[in-house]
Protein backbone atom coordinates (compact mmCIF):
# COMPACT_ATOMS: atom_id res chain seq x y z
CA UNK A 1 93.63 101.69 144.63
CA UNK A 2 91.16 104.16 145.59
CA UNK A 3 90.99 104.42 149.26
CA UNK A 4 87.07 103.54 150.92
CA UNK A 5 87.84 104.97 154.28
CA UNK A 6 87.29 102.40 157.28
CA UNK A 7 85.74 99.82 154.82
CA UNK A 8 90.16 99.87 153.32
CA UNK A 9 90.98 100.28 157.13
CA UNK A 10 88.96 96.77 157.88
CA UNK A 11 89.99 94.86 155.12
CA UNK A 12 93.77 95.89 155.46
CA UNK A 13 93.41 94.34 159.60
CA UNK A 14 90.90 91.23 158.31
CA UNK A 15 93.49 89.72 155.71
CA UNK A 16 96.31 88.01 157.28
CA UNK A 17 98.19 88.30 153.48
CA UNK A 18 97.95 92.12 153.79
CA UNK A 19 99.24 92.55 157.07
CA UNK A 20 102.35 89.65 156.67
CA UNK A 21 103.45 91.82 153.66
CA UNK A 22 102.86 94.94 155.25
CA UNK A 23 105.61 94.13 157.66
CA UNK A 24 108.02 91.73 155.22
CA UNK A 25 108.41 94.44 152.90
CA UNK A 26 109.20 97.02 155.68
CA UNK A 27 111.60 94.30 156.65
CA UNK A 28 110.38 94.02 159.79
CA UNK A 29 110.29 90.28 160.02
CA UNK A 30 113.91 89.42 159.11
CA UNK A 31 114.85 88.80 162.87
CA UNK A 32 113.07 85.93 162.63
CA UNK A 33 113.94 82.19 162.68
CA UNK A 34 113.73 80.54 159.26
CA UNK A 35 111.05 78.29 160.39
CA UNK A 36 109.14 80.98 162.24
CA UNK A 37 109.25 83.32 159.21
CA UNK A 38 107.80 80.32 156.72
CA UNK A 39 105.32 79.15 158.96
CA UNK A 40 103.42 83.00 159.05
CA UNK A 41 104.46 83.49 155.64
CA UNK A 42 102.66 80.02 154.62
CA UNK A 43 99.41 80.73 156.79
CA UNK A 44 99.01 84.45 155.30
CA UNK A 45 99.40 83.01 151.64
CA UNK A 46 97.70 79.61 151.19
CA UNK A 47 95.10 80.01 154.86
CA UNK A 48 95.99 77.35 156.39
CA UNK A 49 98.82 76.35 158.80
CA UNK A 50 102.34 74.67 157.28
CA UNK A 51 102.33 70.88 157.94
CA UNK A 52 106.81 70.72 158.73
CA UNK A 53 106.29 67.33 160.46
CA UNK A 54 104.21 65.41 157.55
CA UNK A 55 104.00 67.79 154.82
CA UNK A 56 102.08 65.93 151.84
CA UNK A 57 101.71 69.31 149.29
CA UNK A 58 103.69 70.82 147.15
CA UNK A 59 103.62 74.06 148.63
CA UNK A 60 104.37 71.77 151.97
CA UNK A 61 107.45 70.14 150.55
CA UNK A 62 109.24 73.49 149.25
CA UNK A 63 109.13 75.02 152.88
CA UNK A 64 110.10 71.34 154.24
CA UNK A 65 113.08 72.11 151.50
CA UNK A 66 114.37 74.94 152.11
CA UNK A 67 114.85 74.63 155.70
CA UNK A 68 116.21 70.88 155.63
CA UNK A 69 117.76 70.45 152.38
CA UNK A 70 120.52 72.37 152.13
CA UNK A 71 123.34 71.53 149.44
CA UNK A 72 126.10 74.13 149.20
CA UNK A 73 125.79 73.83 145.28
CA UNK A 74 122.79 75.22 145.23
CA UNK A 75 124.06 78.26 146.16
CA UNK A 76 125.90 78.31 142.70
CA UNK A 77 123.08 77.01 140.53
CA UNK A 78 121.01 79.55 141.74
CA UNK A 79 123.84 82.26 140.50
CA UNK A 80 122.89 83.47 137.12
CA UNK A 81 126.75 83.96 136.78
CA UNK A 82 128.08 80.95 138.44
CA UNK A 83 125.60 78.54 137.04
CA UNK A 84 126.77 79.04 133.58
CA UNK A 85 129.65 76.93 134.00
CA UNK A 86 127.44 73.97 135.76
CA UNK A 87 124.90 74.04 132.80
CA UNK A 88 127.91 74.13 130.29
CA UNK A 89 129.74 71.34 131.37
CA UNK A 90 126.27 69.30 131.69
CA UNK A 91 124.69 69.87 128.52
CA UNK A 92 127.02 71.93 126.87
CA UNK A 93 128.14 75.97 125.87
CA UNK A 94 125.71 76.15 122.80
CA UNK A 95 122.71 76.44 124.68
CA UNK A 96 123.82 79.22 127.10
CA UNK A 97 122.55 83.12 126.07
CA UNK A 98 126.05 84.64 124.97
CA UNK A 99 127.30 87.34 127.15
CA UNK A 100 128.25 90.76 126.18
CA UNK A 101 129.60 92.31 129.30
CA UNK A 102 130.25 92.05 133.06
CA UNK A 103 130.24 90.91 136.10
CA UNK A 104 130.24 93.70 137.25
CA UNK A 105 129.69 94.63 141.10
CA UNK A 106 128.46 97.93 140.96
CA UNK A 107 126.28 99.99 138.09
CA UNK A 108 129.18 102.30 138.23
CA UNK A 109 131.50 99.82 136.37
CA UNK A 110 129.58 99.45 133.29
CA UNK A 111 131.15 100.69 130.31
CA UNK A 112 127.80 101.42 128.22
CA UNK A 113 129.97 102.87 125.28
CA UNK A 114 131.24 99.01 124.52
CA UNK A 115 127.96 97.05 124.88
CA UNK A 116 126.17 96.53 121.79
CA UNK A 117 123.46 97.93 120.06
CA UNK A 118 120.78 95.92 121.95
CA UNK A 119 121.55 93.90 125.25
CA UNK A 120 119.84 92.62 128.42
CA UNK A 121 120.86 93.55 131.85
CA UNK A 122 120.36 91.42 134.70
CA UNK A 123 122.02 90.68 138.55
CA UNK A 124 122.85 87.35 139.60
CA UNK A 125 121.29 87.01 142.79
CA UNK A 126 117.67 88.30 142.37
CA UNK A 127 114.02 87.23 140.64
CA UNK A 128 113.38 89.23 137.90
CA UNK A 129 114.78 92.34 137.36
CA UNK A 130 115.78 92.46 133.90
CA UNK A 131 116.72 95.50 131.77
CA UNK A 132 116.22 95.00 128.29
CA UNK A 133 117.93 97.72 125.54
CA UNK A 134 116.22 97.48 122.35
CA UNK A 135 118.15 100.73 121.30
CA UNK A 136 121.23 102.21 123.31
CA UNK A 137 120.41 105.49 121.43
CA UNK A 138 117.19 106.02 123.37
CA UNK A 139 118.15 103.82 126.02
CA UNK A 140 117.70 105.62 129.90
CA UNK A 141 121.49 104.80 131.40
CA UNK A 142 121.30 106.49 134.58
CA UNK A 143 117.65 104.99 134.97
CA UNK A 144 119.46 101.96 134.64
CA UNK A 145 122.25 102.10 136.65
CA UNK A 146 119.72 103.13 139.77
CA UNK A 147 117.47 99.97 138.85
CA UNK A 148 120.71 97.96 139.47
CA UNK A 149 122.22 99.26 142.21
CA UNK A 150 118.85 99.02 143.84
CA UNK A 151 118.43 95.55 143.06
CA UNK A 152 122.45 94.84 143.89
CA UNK A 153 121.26 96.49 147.48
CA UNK A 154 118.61 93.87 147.88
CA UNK A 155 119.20 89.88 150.03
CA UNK A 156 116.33 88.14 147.76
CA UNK A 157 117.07 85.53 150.33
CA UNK A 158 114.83 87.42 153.34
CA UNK A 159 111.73 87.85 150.64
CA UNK A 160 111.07 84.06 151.34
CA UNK A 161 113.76 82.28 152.90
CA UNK A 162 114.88 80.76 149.70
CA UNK A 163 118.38 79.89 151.92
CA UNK A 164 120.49 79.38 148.58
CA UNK A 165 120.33 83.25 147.63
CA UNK A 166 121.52 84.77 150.83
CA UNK A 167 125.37 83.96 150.29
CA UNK A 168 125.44 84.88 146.89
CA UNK A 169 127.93 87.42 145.80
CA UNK A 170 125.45 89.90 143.91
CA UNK A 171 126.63 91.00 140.23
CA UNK A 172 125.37 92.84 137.29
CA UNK A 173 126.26 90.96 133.93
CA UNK A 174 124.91 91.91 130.50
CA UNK A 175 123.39 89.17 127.68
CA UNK A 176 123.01 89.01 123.96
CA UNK A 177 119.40 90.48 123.17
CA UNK A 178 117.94 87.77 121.59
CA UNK A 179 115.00 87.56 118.92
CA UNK A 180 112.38 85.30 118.25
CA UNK A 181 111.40 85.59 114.74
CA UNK A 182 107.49 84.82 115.89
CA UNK A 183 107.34 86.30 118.88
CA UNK A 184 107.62 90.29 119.93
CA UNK A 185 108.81 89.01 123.24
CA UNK A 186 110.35 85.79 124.44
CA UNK A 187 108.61 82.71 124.92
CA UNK A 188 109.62 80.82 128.70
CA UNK A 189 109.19 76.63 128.78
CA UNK A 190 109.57 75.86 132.01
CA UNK A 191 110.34 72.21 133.33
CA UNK A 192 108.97 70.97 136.64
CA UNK A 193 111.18 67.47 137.25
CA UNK A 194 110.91 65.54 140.20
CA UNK A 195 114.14 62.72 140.61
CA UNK A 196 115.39 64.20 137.50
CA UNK A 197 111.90 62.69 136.06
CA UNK A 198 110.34 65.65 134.25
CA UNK A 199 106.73 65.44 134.74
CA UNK A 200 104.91 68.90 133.79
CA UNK A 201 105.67 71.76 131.25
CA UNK A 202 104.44 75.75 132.26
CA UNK A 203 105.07 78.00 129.41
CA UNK A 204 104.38 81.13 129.62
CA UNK A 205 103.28 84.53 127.20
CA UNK A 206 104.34 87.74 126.84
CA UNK A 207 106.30 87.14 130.49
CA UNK A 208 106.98 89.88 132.75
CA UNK A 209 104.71 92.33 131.03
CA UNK A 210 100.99 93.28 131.86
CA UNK A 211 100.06 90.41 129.07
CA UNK A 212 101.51 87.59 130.99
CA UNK A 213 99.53 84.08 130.94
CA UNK A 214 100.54 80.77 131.51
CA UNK A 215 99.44 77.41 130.58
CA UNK A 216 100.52 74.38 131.50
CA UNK A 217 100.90 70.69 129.17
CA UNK A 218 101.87 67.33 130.88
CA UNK A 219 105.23 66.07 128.74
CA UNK A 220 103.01 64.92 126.03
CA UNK A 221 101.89 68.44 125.37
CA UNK A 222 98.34 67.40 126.66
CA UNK A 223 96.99 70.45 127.64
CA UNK A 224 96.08 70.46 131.91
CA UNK A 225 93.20 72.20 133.66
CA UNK A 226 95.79 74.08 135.81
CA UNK A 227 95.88 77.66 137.07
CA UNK A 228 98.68 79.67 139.18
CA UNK A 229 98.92 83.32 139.55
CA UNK A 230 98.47 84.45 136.00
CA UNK A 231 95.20 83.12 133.38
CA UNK A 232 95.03 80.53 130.98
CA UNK A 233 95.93 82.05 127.39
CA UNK A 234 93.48 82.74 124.79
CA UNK A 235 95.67 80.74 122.27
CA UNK A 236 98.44 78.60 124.45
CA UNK A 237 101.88 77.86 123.08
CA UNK A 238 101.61 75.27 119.53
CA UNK A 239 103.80 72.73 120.83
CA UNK A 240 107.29 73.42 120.13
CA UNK A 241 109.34 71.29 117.57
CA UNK A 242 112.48 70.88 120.00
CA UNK A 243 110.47 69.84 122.72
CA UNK A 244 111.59 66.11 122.94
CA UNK A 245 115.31 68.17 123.10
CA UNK A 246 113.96 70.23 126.41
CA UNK A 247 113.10 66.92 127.94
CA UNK A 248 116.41 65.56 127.24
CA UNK A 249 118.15 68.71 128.79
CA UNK A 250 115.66 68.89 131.71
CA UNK A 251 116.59 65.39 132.83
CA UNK A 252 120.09 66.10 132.57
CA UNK A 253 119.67 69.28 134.83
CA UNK A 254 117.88 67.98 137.17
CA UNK A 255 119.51 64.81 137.93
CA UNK A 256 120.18 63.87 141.65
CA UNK A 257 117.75 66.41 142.62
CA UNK A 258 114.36 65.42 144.78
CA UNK A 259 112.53 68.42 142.62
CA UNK A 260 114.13 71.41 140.44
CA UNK A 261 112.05 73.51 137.40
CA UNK A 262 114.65 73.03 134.54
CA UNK A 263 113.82 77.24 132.07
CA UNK A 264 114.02 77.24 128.60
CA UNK A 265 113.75 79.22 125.50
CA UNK A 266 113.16 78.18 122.65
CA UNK A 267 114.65 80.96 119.75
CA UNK A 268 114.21 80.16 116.38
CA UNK A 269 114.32 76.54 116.82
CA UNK A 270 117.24 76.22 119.20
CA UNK A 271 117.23 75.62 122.70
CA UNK A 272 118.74 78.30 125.28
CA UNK A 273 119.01 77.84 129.11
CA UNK A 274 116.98 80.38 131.29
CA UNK A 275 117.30 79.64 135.23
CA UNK A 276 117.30 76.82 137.64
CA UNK A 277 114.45 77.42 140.29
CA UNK A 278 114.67 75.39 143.20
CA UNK A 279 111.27 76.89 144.72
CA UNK A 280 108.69 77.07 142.28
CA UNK A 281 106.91 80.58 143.05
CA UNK A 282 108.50 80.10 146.35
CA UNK A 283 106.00 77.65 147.13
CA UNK A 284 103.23 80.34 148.49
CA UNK A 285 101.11 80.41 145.30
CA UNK A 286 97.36 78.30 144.99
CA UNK A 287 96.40 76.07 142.44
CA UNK A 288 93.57 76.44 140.70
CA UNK A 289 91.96 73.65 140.77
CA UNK A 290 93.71 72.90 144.57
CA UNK A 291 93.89 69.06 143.95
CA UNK A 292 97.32 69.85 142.07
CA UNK A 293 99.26 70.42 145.23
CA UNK A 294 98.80 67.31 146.33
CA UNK A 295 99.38 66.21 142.67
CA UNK A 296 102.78 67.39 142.74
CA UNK A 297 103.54 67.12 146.27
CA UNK A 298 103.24 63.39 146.00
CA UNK A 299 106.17 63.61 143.05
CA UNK A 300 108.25 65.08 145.76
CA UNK A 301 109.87 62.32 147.37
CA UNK A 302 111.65 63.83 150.67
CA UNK A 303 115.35 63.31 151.05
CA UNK A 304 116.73 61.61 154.61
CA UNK A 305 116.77 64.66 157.18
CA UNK A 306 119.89 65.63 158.39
């Protein structure tokens, strides 16, 4: 961004959001109390204060979550590792991405000479951060292998307070590369369920690259005037012929759960798992139109505070 002098100086010291990150990503704030840290958090994102007592949003609810509900298996579904043996056993092997290599618990350990051709890269304990290798021959290893250990270094817990991440045991494991025969790059259906109910789909473009949109369909594949940190597409997702098959998969995933987002792919017809995401965009991102928040936050029905 090209710096305006004290016009940059004022705007930097009149937007709560800039200052909040300026000291989260220095870590500055990880001292603080859960609670304290979502309460500035939630006023510098959405401009408002965080409702813990009656919270009626969604954005409400996922703070109210993570601080008071606080099952020790969600430490393991969030595990990109662990959870493969949860998802296997509840809607069986065939739908999990194979794997080619790992764990492995430091960048040092991989043996590149045995991976395929073409794999993916990708720790356990993080958001993002995938490697993709389209072609080892021309494929940067020790770019790689810093990526990693960088991301290895990294508690994605303190980023948000997304409490299930911080006592994961952070791993590097490697996937099949997998193809779409329409698409350059993969297409994500994701699943918001509410009481194992689900209730909305968000599928999303080109994801994780500067094309990125999202749109979002109700479980009917109507189409919904809903917006959330990336545009509408031009031309959304046709609806996809396995979708009744998500659905079925979703509400086994989420089952016994007050909400969950239940990823998908969908490669050449089949189904493949993706993540379970406890904390939709960690609960810090508008909707556009706003109404939706309280939409979804009255799906959320509260479990009994310990």
């Amino acid at each position: 961004m090209k710096y305006r002098g004290m016009r940059d100086v004022l705007d930097f010291f009149t937007s709560r959001e800039r200052i909040f990150n300026f000291f989260d990503n220095r870590h500055w704030l990880d001292w603080l109390s859960d609670e304290a840290y979502l309460k500035l958090a939630f006023r510098a994102a959405m401009g408002h204060p965080l409702d813990l007592k009656a919270p009626k949003t969604f954005s409400e609810k996922l703070q109210w979550l993570k601080l008071y509900d606080r099952d020790p298996l969600y430490t393991t579904l969030v595990d990109k590792y662990a959870v493969r043996k949860y998802v296997a056993d509840k809607i069986g092997e065939e739908h999990l991405i194979p794997l080619v290599g790992g764990p492995w618990y430091s960048a040092g350990e991989i043996d590149f000479d045995s991976l395929p051709e073409q794999f993916v890269l990708k720790c356990n304990h993080n958001s993002g951060g995938v490697i993709i290798c389209r072609d080892k021959s021309s494929f940067d290893i020790e770019g790689a292998k810093a990526r990693l250990n960088k991301f290895l270094a990294r508690n994605y817990f303190y980023s948000s307070r997304e409490w299930p991440y911080k006592n994961v045991k952070p791993c590097i494991i490697a996937e099949k590369f997998m193809q779409d025969e329409k698409f350059d790059n993969l297409s994500v259906y994701k699943i918001l369920c509410f009481g194992g109910e689900p209730k909305i789909f968000q599928t999303i473009k080109n994801d994780k690259t500067p094309e990125e949109s999202i749109d979002y369909f109700d479980i009917n594949w109507n189409r919904l005037d809903l917006r959330q940190n990336f545009p509408n597409s031009a031309e959304p997702l046709e609806e996809p012929s396995n979708r009744e098959e998500m659905l079925k998969l979703a509400r086994e995933l989420s089952r016994g759960f007050p909400q969950i987002r239940t990823d998908f792919y969908s490669i050449n017809g089949r189904v493949y798992f993706s993540e379970l995401t406890f904390y939709s965009d960690t609960g810090f991102a508008a909707f556009d139109p706003p109404e939706w928040d309280k939409i979804l936050g009255g799906w959320i029905e509260l479990p009994a505070r310990e």
